[in-house]
PDB file of N, CA and C in Angstrom:
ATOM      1  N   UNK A   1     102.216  93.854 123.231  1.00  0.00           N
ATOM      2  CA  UNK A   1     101.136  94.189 124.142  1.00  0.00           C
ATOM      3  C   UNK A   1     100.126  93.042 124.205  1.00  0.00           C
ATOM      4  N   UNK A   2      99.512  92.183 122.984  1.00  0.00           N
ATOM      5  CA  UNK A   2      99.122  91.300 123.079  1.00  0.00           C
ATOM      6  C   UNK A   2      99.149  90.086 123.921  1.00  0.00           C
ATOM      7  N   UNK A   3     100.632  89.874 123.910  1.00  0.00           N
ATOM      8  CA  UNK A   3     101.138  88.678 124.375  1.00  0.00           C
ATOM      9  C   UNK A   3     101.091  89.025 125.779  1.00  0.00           C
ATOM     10  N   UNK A   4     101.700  89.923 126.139  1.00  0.00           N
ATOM     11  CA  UNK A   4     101.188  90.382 127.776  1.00  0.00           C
ATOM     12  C   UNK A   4     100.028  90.175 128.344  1.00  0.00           C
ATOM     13  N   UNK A   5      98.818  90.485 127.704  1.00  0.00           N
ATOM     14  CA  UNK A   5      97.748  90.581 127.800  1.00  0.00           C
ATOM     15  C   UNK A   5      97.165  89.230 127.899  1.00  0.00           C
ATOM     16  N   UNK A   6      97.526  88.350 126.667  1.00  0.00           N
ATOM     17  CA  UNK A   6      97.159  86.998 127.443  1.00  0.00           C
ATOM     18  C   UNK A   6      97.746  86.242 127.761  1.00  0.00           C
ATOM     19  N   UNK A   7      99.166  86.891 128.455  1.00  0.00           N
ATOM     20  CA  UNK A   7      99.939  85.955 129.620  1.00  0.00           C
ATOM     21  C   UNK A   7      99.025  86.303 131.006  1.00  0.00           C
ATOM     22  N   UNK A   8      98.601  87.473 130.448  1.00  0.00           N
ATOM     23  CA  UNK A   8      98.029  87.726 132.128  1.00  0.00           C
ATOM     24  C   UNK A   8      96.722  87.360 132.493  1.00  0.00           C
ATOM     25  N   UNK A   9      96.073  86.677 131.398  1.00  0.00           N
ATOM     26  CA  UNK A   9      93.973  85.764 131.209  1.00  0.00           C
ATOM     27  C   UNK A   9      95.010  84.322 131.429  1.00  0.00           C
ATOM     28  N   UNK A  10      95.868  83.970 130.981  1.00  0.00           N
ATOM     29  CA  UNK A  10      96.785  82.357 130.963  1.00  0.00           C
ATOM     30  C   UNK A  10      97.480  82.191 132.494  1.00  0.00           C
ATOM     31  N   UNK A  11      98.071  83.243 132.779  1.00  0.00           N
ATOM     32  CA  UNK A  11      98.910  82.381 133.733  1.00  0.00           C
ATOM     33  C   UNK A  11      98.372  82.947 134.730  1.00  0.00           C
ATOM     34  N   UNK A  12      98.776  84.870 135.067  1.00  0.00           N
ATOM     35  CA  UNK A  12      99.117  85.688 135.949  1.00  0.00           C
ATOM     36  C   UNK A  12      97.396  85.897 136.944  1.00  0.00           C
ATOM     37  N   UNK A  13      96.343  86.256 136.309  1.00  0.00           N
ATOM     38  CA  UNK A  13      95.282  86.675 137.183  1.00  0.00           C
ATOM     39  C   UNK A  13      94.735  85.671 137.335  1.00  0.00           C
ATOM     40  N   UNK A  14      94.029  85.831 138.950  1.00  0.00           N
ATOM     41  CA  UNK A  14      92.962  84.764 139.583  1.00  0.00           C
ATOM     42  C   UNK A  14      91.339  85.331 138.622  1.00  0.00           C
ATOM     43  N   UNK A  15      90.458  84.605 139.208  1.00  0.00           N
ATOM     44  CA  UNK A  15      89.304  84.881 138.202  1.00  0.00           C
ATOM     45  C   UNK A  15      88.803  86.367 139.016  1.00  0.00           C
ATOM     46  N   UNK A  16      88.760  86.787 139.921  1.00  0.00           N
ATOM     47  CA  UNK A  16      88.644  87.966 140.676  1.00  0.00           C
ATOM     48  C   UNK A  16      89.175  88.987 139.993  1.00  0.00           C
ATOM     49  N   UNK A  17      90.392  89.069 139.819  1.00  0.00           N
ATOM     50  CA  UNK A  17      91.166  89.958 139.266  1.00  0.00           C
ATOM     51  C   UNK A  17      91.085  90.052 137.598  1.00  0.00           C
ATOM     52  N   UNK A  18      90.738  88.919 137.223  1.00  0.00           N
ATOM     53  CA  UNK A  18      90.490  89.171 136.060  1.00  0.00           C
ATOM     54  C   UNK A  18      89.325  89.633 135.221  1.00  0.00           C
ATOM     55  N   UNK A  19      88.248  89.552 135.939  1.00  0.00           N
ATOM     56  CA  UNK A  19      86.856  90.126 136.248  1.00  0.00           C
ATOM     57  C   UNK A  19      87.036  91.710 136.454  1.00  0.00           C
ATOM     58  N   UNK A  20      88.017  92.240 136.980  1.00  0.00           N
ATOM     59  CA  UNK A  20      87.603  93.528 137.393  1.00  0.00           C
ATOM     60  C   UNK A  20      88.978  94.107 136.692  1.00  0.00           C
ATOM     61  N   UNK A  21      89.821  93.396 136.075  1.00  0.00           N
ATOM     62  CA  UNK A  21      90.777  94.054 134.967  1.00  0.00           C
ATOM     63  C   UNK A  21      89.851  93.957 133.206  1.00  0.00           C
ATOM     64  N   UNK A  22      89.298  93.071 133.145  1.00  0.00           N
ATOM     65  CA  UNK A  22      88.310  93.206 132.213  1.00  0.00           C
ATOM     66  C   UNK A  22      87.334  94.530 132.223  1.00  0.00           C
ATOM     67  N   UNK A  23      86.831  94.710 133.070  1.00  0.00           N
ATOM     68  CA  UNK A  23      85.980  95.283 133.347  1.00  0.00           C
ATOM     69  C   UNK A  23      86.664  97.248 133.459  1.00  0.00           C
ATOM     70  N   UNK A  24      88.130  97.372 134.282  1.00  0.00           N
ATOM     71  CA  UNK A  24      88.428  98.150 133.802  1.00  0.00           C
ATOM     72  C   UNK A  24      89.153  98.640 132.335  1.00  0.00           C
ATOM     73  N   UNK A  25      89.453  97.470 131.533  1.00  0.00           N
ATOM     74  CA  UNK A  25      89.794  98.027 130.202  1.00  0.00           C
ATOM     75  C   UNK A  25      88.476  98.159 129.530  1.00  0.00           C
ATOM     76  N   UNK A  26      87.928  97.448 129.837  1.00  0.00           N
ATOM     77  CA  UNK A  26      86.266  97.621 128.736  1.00  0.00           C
ATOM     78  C   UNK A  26      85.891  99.354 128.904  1.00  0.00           C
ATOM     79  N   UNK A  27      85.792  99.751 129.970  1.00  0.00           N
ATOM     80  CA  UNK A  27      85.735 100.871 130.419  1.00  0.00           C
ATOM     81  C   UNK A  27      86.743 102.179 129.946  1.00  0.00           C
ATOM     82  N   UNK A  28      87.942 101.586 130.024  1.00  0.00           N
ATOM     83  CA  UNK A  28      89.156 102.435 129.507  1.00  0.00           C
ATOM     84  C   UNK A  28      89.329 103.781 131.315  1.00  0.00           C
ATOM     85  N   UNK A  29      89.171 103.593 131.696  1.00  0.00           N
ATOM     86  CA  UNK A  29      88.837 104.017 133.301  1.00  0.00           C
ATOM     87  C   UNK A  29      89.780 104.032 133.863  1.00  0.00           C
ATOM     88  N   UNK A  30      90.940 105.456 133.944  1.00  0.00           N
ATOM     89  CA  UNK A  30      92.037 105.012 134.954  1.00  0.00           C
ATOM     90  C   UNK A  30      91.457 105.355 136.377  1.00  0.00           C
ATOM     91  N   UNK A  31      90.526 106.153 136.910  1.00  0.00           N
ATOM     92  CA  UNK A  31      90.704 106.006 138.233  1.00  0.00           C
ATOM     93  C   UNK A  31      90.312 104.898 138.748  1.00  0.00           C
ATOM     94  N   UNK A  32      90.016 103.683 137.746  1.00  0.00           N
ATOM     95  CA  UNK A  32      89.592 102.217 138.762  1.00  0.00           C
ATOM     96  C   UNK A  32      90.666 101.450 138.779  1.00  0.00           C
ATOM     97  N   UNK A  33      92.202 102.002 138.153  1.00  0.00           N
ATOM     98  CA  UNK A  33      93.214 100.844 138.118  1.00  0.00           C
ATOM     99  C   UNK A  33      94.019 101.107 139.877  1.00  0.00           C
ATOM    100  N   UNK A  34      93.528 101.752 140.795  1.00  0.00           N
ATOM    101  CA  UNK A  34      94.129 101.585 141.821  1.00  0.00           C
ATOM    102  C   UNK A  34      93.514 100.136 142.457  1.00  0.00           C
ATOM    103  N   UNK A  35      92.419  99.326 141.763  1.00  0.00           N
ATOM    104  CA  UNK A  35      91.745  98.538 142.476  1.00  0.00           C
ATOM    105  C   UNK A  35      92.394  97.172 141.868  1.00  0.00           C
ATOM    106  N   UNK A  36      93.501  97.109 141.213  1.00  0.00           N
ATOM    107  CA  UNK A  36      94.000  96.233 140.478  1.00  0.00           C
ATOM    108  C   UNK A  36      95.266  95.751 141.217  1.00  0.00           C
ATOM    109  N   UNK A  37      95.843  94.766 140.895  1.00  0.00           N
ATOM    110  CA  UNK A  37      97.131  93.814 141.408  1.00  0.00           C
ATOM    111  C   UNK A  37      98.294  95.002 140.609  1.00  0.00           C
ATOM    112  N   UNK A  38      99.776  95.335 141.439  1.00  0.00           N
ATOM    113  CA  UNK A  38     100.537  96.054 140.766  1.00  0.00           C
ATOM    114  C   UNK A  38     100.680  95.609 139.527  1.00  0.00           C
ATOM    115  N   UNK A  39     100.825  94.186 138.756  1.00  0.00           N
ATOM    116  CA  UNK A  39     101.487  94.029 137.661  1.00  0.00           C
ATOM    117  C   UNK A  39     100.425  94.412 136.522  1.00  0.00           C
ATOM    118  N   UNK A  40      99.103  94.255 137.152  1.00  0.00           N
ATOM    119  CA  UNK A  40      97.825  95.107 136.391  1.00  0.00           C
ATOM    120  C   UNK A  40      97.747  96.022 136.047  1.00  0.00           C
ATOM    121  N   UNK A  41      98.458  96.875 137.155  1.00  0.00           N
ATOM    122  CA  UNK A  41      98.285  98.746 136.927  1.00  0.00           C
ATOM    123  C   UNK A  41      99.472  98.675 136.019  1.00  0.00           C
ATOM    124  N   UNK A  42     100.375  97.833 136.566  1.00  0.00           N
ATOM    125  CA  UNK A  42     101.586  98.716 135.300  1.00  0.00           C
ATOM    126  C   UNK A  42     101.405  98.221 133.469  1.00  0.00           C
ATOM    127  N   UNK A  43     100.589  97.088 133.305  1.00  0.00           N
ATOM    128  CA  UNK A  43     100.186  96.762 131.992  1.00  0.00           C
ATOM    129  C   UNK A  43      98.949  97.905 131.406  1.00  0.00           C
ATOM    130  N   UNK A  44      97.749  98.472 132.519  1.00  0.00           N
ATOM    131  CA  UNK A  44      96.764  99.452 132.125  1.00  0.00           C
ATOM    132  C   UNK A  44      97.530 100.259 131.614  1.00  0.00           C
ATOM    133  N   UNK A  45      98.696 100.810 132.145  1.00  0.00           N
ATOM    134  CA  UNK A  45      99.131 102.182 132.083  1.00  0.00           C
ATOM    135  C   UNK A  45      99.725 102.082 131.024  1.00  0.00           C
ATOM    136  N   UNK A  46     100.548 100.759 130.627  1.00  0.00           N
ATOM    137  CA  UNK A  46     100.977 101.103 129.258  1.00  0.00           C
ATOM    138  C   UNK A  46     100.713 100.816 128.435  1.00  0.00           C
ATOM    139  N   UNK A  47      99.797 100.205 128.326  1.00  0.00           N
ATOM    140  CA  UNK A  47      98.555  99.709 127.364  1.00  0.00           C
ATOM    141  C   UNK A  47      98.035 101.659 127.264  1.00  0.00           C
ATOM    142  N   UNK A  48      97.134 102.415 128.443  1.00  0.00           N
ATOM    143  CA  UNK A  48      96.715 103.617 127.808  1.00  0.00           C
ATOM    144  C   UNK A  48      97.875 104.763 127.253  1.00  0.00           C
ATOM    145  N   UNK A  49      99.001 104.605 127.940  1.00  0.00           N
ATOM    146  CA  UNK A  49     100.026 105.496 127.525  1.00  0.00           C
ATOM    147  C   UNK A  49     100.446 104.895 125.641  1.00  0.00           C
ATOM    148  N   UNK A  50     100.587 103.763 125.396  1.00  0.00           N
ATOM    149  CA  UNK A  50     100.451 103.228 123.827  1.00  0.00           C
ATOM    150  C   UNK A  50      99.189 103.934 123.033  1.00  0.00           C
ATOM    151  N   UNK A  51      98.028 103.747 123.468  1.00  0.00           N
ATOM    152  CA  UNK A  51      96.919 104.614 122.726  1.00  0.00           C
ATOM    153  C   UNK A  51      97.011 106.203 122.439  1.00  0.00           C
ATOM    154  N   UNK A  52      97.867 106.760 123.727  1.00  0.00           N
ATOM    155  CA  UNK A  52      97.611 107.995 123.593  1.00  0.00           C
ATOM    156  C   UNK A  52      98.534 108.313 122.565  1.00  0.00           C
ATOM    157  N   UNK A  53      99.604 107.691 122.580  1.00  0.00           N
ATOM    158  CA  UNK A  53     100.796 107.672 121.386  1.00  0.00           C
ATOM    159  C   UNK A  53     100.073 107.554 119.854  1.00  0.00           C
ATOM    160  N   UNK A  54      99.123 106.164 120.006  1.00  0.00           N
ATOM    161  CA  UNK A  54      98.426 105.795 118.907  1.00  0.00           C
ATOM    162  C   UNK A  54      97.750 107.022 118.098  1.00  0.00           C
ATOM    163  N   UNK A  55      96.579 107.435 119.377  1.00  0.00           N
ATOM    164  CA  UNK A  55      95.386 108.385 119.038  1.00  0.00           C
ATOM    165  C   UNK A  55      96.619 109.448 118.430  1.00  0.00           C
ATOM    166  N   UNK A  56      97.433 110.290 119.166  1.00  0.00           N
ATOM    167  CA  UNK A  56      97.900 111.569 118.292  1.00  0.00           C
ATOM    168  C   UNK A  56      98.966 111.403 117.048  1.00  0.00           C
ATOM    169  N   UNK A  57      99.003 110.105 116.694  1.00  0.00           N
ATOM    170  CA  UNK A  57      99.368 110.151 115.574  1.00  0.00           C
ATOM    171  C   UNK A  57      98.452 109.534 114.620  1.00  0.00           C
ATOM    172  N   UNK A  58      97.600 108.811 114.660  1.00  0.00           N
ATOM    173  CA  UNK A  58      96.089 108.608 113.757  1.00  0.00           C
ATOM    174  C   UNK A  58      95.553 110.079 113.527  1.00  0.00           C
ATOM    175  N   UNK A  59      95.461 110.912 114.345  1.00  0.00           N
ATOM    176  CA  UNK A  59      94.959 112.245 114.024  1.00  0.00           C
ATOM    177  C   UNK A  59      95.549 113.284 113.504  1.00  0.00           C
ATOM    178  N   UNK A  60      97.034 113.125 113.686  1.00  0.00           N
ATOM    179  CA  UNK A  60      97.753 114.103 112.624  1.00  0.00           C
ATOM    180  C   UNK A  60      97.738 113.582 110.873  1.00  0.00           C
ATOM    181  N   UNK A  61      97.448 111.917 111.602  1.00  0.00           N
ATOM    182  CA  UNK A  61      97.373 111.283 109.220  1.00  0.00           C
ATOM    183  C   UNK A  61      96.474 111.686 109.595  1.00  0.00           C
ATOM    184  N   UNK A  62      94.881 112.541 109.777  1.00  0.00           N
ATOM    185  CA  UNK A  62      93.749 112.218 109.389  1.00  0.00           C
ATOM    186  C   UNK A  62      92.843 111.425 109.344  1.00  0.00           C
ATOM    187  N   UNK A  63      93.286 110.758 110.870  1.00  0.00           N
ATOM    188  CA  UNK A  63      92.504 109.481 111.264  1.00  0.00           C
ATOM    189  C   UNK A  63      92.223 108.598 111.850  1.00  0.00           C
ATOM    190  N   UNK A  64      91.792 109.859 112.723  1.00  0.00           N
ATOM    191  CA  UNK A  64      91.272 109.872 114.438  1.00  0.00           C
ATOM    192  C   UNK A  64      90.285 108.705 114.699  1.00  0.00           C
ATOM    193  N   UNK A  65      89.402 108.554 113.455  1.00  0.00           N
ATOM    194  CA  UNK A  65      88.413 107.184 114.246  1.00  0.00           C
ATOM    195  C   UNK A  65      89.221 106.105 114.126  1.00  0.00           C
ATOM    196  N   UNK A  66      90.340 105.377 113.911  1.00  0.00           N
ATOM    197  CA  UNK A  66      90.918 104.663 113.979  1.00  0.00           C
ATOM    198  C   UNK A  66      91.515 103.992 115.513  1.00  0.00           C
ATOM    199  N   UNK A  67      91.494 104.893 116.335  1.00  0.00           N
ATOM    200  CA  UNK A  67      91.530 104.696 117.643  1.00  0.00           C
ATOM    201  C   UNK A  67      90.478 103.824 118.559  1.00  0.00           C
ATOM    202  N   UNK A  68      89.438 104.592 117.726  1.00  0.00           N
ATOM    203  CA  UNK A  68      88.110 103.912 118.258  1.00  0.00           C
ATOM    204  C   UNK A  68      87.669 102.067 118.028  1.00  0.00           C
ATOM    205  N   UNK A  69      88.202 101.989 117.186  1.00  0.00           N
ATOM    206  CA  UNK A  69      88.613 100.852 116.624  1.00  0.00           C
ATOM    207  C   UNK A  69      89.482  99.572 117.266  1.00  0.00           C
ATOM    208  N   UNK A  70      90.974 100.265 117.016  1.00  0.00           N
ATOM    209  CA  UNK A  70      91.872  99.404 117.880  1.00  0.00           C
ATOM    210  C   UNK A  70      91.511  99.196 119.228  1.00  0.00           C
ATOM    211  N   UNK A  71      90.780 100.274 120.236  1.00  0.00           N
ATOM    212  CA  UNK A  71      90.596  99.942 121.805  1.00  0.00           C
ATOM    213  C   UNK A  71      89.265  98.989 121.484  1.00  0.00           C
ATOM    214  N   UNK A  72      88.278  99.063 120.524  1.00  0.00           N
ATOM    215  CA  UNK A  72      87.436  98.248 120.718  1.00  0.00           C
ATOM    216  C   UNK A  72      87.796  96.574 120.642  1.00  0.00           C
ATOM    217  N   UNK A  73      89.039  96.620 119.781  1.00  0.00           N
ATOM    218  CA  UNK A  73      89.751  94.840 119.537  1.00  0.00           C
ATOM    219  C   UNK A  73      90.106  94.886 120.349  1.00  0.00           C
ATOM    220  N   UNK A  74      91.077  96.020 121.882  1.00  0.00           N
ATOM    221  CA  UNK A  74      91.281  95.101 122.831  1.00  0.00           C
ATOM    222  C   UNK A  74      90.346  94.906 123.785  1.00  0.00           C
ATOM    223  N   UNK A  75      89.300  95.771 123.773  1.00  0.00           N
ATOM    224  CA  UNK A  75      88.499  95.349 124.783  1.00  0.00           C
ATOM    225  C   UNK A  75      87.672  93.903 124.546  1.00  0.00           C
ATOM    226  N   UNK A  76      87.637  93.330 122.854  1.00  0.00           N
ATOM    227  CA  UNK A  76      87.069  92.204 122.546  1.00  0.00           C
ATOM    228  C   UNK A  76      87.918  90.980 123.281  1.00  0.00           C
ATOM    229  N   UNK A  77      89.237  91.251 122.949  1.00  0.00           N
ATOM    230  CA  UNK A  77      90.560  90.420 123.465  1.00  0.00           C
ATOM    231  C   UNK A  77      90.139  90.304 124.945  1.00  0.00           C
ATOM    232  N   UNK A  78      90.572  91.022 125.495  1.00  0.00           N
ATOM    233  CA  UNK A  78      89.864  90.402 127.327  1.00  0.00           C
ATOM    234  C   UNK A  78      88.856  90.190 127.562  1.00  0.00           C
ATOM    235  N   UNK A  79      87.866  90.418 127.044  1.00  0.00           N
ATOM    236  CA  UNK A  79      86.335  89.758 127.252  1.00  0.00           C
ATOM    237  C   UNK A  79      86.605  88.336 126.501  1.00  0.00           C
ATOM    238  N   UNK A  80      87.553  87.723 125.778  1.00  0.00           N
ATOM    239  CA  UNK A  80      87.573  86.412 125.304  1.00  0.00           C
ATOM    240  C   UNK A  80      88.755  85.645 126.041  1.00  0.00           C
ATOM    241  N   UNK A  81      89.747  86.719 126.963  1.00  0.00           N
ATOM    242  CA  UNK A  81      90.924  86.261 127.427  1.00  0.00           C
ATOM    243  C   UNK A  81      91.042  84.908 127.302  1.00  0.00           C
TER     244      UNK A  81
END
């Protein structure tokens, strides 16, 4: 997921798009990924579909704030893309 992530600050987004894909992961916001390039929406989606996987199994060990955590490193990761 990483490496995706900054193939797509390296090669794939113009500074437009990368401004407002930043801006929707910082957020964590799916109704703003219709405003994104397709290869955007399909990295949001599985970037949040991975968390949701994440979150319900951090919370069955007992450890639900752990979620809170990992989305905050990626939202650090694209704000440094």
């Amino acid at each position: 997921m990483v490496s995706v992530l900054d193939d797509i600050y390296d090669i794939h987004g113009t500074i437009e798009e990368l401004e407002l894909f930043t801006d929707v992961i910082e957020r964590w916001d799916l109704s703003m990924k219709n405003q994104l390039p397709d290869y955007m929406i399909w990295y949001f989606e599985a970037l949040i579909d991975f968390f949701a996987e994440l979150e319900t199994k951090t919370k069955m060990e007992g450890r639900p704030f752990c979620i809170y955590y990992a989305k905050e490193a990626v939202s650090l990761l694209a704000l440094i893309g």
